[in-house]
N, C-alpha and C. Protein backbone atom coordinates (compact mmCIF):
# COMPACT_ATOMS: atom_id res chain seq x y z
N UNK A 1 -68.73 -1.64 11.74
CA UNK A 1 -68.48 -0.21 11.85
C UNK A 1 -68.90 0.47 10.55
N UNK A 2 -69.56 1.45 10.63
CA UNK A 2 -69.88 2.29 9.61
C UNK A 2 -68.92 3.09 8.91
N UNK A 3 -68.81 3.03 7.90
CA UNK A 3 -68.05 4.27 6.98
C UNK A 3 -68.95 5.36 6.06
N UNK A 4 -67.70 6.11 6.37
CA UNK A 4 -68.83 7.17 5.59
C UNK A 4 -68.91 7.54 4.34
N UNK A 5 -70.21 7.90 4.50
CA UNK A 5 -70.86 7.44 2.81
C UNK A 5 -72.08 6.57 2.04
N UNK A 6 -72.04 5.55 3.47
CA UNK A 6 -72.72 3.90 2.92
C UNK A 6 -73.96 4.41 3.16
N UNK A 7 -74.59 3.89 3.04
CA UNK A 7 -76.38 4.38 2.80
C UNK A 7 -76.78 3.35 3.98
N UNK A 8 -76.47 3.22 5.26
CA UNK A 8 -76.62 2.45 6.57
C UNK A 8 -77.94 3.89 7.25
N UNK A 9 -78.52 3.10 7.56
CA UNK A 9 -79.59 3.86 8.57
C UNK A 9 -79.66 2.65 9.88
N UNK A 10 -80.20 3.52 10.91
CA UNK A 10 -80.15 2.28 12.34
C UNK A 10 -81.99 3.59 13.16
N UNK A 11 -82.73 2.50 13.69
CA UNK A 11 -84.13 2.67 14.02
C UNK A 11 -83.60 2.63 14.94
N UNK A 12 -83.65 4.28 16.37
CA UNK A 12 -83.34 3.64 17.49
C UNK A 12 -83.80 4.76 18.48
N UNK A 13 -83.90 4.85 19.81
CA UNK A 13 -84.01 5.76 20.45
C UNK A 13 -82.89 6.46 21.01
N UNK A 14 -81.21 5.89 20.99
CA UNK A 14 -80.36 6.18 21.52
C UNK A 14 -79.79 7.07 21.05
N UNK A 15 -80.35 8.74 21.62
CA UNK A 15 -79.76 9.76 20.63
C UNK A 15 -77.73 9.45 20.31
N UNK A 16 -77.40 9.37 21.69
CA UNK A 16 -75.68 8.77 21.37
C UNK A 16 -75.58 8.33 20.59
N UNK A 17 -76.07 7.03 20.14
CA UNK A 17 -75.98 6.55 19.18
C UNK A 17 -76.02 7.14 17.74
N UNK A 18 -76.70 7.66 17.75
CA UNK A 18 -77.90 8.50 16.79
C UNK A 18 -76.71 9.67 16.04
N UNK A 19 -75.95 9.82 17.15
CA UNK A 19 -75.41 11.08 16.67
C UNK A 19 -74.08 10.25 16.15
N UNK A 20 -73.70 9.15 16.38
CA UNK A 20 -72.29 8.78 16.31
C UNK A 20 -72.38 8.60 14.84
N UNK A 21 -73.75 7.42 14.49
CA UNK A 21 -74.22 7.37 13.10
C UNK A 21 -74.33 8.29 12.30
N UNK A 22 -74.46 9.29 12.29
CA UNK A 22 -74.60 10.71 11.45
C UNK A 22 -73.12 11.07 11.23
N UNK A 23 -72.50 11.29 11.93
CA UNK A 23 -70.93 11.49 12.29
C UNK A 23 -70.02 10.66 11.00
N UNK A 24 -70.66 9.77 11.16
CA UNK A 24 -70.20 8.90 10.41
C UNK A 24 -70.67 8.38 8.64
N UNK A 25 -71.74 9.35 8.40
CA UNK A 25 -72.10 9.31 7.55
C UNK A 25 -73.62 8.36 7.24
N UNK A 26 -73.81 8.61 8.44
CA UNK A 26 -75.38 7.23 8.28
C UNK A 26 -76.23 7.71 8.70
N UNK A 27 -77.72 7.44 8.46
CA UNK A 27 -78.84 8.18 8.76
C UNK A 27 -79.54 7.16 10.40
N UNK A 28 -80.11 7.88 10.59
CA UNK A 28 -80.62 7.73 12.19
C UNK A 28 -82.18 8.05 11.96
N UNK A 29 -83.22 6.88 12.73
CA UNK A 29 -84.37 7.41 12.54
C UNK A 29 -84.99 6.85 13.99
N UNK A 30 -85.96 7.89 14.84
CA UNK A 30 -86.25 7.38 16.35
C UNK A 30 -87.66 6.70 16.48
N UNK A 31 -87.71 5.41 17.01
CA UNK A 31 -88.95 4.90 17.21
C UNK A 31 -90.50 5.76 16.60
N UNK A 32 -90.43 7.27 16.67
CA UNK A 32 -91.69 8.05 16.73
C UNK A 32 -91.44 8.65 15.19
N UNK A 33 -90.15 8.29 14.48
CA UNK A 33 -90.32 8.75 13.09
C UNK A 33 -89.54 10.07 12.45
N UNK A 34 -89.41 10.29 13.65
CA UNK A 34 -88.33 11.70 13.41
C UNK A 34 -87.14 11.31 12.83
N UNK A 35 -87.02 11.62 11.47
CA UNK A 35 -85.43 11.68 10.92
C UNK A 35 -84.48 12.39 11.68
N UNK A 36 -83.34 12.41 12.31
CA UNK A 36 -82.17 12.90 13.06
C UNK A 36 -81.26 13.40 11.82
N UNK A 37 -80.84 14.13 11.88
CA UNK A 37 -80.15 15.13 10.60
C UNK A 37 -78.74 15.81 11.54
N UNK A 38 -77.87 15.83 10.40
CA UNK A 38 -76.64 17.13 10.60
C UNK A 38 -77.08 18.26 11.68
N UNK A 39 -78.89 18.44 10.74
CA UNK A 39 -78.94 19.99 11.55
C UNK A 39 -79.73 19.48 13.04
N UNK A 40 -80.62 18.60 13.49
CA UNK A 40 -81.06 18.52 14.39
C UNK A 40 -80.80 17.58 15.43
N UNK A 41 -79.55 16.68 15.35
CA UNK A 41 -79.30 15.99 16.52
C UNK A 41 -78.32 16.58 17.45
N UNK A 42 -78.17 17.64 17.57
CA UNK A 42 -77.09 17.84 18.19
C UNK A 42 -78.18 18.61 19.33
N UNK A 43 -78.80 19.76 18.97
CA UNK A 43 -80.10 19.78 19.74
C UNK A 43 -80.72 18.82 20.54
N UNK A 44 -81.18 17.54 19.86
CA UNK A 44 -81.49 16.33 20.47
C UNK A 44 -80.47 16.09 21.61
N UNK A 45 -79.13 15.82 21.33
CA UNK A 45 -78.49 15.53 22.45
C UNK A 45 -77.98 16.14 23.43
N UNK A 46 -78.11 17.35 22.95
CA UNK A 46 -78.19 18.20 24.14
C UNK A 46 -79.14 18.53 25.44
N UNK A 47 -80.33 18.43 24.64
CA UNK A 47 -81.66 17.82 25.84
C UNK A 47 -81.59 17.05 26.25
N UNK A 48 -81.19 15.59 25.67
CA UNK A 48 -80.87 14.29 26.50
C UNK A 48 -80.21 14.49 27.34
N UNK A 49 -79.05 15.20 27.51
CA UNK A 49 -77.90 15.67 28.58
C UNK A 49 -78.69 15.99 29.48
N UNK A 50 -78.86 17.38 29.39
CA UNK A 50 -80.11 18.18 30.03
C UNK A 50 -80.73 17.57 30.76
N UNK A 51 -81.68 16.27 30.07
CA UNK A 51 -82.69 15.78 31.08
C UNK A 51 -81.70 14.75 32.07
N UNK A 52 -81.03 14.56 31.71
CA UNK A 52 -79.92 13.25 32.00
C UNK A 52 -79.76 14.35 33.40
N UNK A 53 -79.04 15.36 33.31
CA UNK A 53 -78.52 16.32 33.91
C UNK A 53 -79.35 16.58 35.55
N UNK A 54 -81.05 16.91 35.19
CA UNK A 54 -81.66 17.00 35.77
C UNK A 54 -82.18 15.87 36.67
N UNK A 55 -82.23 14.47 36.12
CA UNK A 55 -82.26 13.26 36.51
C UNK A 55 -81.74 12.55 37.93
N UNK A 56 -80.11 13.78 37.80
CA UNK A 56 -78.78 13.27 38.23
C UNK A 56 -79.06 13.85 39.41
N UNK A 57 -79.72 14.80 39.36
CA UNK A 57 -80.00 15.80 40.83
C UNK A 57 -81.08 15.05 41.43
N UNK A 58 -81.97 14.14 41.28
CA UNK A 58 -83.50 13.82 41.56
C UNK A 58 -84.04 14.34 41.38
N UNK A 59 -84.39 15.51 40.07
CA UNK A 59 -85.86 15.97 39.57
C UNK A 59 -86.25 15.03 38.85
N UNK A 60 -87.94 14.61 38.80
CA UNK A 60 -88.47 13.60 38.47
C UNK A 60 -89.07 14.00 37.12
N UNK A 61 -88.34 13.66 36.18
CA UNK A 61 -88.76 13.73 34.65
C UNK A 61 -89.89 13.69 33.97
N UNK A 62 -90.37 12.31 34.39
CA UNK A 62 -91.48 11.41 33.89
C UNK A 62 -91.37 10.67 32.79
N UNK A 63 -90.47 11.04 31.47
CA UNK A 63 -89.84 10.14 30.57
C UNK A 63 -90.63 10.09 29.26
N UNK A 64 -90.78 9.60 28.30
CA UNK A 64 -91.00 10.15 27.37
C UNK A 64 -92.50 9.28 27.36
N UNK A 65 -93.44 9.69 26.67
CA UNK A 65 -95.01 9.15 26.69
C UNK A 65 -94.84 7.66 25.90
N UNK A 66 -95.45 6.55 26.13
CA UNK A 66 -95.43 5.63 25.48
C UNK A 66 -95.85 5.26 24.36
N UNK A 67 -95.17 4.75 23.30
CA UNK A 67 -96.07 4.27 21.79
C UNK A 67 -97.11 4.35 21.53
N UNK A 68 -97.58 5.43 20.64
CA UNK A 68 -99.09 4.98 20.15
C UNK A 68 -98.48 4.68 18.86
N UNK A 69 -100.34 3.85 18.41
CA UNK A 69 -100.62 3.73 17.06
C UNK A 69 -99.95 4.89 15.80
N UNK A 70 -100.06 5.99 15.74
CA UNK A 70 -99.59 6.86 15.18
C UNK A 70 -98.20 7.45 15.27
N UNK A 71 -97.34 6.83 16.51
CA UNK A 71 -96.17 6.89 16.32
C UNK A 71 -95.76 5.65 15.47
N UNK A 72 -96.14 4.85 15.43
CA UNK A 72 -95.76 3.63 14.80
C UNK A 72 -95.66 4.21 13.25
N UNK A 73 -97.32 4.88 12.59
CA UNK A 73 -97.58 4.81 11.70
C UNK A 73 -96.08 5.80 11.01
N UNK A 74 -96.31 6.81 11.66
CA UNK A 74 -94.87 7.95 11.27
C UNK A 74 -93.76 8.04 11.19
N UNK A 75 -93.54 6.37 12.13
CA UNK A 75 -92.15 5.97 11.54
C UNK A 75 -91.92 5.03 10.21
N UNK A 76 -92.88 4.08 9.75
CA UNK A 76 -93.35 3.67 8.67
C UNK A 76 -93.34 4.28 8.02
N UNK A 77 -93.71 5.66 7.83
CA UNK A 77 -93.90 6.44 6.49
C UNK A 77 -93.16 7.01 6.58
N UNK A 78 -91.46 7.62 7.61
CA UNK A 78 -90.51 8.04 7.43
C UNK A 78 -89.37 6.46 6.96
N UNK A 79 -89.60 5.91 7.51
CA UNK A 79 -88.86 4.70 6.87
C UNK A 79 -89.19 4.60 4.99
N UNK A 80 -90.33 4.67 5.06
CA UNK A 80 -90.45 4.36 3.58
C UNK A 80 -90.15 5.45 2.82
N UNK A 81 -90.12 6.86 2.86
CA UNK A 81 -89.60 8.26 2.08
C UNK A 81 -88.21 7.72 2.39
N UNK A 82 -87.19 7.74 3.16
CA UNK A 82 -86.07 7.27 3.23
C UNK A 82 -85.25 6.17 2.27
N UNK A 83 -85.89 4.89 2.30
CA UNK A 83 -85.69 3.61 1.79
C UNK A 83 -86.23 4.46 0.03
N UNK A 84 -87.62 5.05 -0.38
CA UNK A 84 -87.46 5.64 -1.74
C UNK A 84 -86.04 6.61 -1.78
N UNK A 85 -85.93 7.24 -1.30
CA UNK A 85 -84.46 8.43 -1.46
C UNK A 85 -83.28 7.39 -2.15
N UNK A 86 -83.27 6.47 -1.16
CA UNK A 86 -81.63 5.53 -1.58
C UNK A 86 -82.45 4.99 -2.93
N UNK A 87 -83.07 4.75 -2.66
CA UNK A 87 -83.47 3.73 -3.99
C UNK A 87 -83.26 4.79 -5.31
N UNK A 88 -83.67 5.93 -5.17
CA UNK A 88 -83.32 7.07 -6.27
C UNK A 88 -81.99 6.93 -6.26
N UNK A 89 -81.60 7.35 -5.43
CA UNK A 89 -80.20 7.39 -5.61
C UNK A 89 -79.29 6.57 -5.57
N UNK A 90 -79.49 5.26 -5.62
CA UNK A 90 -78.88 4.42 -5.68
C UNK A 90 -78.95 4.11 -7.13
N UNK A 91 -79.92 4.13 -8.04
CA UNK A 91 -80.72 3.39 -9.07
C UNK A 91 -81.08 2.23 -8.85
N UNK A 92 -81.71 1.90 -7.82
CA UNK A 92 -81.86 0.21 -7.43
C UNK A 92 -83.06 -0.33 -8.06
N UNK A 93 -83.30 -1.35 -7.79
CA UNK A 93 -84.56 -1.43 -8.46
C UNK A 93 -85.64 -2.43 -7.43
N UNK A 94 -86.85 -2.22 -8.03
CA UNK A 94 -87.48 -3.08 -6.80
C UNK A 94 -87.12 -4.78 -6.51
């Protein structure tokens, strides 16, 4: 279980999740690289509802586009600005 404060991040698509981690003081980052923040997951999970919502009725979504190369790359380079941040602020060292 997370406490808050700890410098815990979790790579995931499960905005629920996503948001519980923030809640809690931990950072959240989604397969495509998008940092999840205070200010923007709640937005996020509200669309998830939404589509969830629409789902529930049988409108046909289509779901989110599959992995490219460049989502990969953007989560790599949000992972790594992240992992530098703690490291500042941690004073860690390599």
């Amino acid at each position: 279980m997370l406490k808050r404060g700890q410098n815990s991040a979790v790579g995931n698509s499960d905005i629920p999740l996503a948001n519980d981690v923030i809640e809690k003081g931990g950072h959240a980052i989604n397969p495509r690289g998008e940092l999840y923040t205070c200010e923007n997951i709640k937005e996020r999970l509200n669309m998830r509802d939404f589509m969830d919502t629409l789902r529930g009725s049988g409108i046909h979504t289509n779901g989110a586009a599959p992995q490219n190369p460049r989502d990969i790359q953007t989560f790599a380079n949000q992972l790594d600005r992240f992992l530098a941040q703690i490291k500042n602020y941690t004073g860690a060292s390599a």
